[in-house]
Protein backbone atom coordinates (compact mmCIF):
# COMPACT_ATOMS: atom_id res chain seq x y z
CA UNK A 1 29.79 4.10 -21.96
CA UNK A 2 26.44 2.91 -22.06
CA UNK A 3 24.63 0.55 -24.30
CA UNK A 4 20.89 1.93 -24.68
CA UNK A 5 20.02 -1.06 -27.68
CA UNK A 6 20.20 -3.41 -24.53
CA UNK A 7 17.65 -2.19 -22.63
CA UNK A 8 15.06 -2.05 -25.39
CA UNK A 9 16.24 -5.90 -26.75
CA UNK A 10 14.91 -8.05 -23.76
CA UNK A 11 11.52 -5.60 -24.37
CA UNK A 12 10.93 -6.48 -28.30
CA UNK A 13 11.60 -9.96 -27.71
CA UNK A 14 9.02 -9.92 -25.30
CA UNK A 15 6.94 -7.94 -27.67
CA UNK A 16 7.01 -10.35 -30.43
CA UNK A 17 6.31 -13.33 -28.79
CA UNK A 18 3.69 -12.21 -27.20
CA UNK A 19 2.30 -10.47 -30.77
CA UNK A 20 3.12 -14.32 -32.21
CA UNK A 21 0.58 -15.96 -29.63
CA UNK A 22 -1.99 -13.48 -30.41
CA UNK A 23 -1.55 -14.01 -34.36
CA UNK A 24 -1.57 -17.86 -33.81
CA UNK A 25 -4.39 -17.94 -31.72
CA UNK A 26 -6.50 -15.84 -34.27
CA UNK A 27 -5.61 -18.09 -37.21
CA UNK A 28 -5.88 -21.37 -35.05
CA UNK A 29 -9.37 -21.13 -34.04
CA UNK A 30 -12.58 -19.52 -36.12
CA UNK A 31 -14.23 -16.41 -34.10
CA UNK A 32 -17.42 -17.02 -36.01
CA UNK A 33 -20.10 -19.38 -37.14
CA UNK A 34 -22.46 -18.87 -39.77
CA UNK A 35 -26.36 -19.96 -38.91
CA UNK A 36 -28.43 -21.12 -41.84
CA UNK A 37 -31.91 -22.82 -42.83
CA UNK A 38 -30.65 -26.19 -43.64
CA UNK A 39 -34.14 -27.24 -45.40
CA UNK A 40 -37.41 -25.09 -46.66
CA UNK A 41 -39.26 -24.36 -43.93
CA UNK A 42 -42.70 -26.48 -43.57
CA UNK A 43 -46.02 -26.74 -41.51
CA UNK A 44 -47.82 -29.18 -39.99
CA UNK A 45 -50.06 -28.26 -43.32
CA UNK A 46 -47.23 -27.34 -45.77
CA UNK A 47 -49.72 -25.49 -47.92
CA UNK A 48 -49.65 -22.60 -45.21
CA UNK A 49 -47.23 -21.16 -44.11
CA UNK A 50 -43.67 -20.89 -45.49
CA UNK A 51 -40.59 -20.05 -43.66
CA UNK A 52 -37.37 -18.73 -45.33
CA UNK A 53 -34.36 -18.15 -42.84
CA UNK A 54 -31.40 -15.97 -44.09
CA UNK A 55 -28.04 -17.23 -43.15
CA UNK A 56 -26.53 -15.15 -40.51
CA UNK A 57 -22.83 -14.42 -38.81
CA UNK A 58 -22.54 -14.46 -35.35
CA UNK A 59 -19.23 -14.42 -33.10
CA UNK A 60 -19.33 -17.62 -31.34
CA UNK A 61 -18.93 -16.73 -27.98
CA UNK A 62 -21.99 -14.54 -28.51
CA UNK A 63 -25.10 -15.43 -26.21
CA UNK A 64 -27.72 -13.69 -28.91
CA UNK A 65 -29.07 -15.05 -32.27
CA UNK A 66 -31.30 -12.66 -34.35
CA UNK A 67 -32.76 -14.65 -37.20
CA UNK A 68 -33.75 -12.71 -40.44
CA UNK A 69 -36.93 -14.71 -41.48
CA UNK A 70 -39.42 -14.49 -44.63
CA UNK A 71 -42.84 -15.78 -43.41
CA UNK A 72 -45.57 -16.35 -46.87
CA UNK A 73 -48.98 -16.62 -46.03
CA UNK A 74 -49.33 -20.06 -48.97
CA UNK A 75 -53.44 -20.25 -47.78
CA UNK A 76 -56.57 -18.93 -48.62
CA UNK A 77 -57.37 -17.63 -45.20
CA UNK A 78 -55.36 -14.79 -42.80
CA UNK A 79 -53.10 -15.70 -40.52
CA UNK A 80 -52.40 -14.79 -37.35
CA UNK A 81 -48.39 -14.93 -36.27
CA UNK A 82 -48.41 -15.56 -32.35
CA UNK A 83 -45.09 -16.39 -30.87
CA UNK A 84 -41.55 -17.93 -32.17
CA UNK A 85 -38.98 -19.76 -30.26
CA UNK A 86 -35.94 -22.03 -30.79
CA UNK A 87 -35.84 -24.87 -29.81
CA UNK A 88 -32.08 -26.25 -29.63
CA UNK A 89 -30.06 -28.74 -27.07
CA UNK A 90 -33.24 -29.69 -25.07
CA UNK A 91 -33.72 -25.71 -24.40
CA UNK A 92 -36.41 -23.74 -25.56
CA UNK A 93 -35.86 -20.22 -26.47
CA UNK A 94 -38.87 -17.62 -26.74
CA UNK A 95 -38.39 -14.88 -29.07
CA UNK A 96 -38.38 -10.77 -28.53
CA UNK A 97 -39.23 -8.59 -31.00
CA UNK A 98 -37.14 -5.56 -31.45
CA UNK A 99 -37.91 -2.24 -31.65
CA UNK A 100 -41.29 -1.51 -32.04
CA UNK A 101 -42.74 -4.56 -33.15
CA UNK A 102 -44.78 -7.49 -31.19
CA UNK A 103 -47.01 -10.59 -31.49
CA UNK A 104 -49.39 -11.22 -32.72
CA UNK A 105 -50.05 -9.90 -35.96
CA UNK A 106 -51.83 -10.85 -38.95
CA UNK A 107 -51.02 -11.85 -42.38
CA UNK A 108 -53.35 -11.99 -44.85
CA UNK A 109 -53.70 -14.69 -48.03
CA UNK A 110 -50.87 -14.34 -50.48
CA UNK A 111 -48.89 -11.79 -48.48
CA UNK A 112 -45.17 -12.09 -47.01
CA UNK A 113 -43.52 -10.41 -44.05
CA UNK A 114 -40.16 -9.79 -42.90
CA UNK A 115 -39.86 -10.48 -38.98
CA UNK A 116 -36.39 -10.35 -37.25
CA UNK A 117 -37.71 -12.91 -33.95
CA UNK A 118 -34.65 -11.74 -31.12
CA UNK A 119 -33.37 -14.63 -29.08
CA UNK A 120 -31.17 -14.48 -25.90
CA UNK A 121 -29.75 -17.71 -25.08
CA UNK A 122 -28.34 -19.53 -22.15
CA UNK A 123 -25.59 -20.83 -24.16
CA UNK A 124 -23.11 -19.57 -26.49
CA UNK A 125 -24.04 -19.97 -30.11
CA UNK A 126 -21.61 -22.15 -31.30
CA UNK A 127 -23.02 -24.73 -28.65
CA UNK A 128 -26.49 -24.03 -28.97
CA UNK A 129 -26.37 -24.53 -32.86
CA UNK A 130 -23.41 -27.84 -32.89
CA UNK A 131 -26.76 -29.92 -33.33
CA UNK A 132 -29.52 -28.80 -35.70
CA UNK A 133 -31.71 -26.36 -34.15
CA UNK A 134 -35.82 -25.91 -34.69
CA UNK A 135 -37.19 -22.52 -35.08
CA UNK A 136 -40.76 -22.85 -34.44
CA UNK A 137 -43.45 -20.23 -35.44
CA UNK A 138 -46.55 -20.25 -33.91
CA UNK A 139 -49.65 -19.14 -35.83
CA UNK A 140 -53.47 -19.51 -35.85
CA UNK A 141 -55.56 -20.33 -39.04
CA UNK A 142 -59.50 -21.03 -39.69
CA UNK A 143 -59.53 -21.14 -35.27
CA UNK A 144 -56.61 -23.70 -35.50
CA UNK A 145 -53.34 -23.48 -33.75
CA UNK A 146 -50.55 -24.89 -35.61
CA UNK A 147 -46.67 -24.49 -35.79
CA UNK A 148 -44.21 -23.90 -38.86
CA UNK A 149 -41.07 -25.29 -38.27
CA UNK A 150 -37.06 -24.24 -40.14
CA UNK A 151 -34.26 -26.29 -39.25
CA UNK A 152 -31.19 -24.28 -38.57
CA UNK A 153 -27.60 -25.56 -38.22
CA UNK A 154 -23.93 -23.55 -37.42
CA UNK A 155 -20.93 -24.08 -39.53
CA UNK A 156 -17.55 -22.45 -40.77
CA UNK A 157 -18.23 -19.03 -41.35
CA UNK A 158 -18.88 -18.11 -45.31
């Protein structure tokens, strides 16, 4: 007579350990990092341009970071956005826009704009963003280049 129960046991043994690793691995490390605006963002002229970076989730293995950014025209004169990049671990990163958006474009006095700058990076994100990172918009005003700048650091996810 044969025992079937014994050829299934060695099987879900092997079956559970292998479903323990997986559930210990998940709970022993974090899969993502949250990336936020540590500071209000300020120009070389902090009555022009203000910065506002919402925190975003990314999975840290992930080579992309698309930042959700507030830009507020703070002058009396129109500005004109030309270029963003991130500058993190002695890298620079230039922006894409997504869809159909592109630089440059103006904003006029008073006004705000929602830009989502796209940024494809050499590293994974939770190296890139271990140190604080500088996200660095580019703009003209009165015939004068000048740069905004938002620091960004990674954490725990919240």
């Amino acid at each position: 007579m044969r025992r079937p129960c014994i050829l299934f046991f060695p099987l879900n043994r092997i079956a559970i350990v292998v479903l323990s690793a997986t559930i210990t691995s998940l709970v022993a490390c974090d899969p993502g990092i949250t990336i936020r605006q540590t500071q209000p963002g300020i120009s070389s002229n902090p009555d022009q341009l203000a910065i506002e970076i919402s925190s975003v989730n990314e999975f840290t293995g992930s080579r992309f970071y698309g930042a959700k950014a507030k830009l507020t025209n703070l002058s009396r004169s129109s500005i004109t956005i030309k270029g963003c990049e991130l500058a993190a671990q002695n890298v620079i990163n230039e922006s894409q826009f997504g869809g159909g958006e592109s630089y440059a474009f103006e904003l006029a006095p008073g006004a705000s704009t929602y830009f989502n700058p796209f940024f494809q990076l050499k590293d994974p994100v939770h190296d890139v963003f271990k140190q604080p990172a500088e996200l660095r918009v580019h703009y003209v005003i009165d015939g004068r280049e000048e740069v905004a700048r938002a620091i960004l650091r990674g954490g725990p996810l919240r």
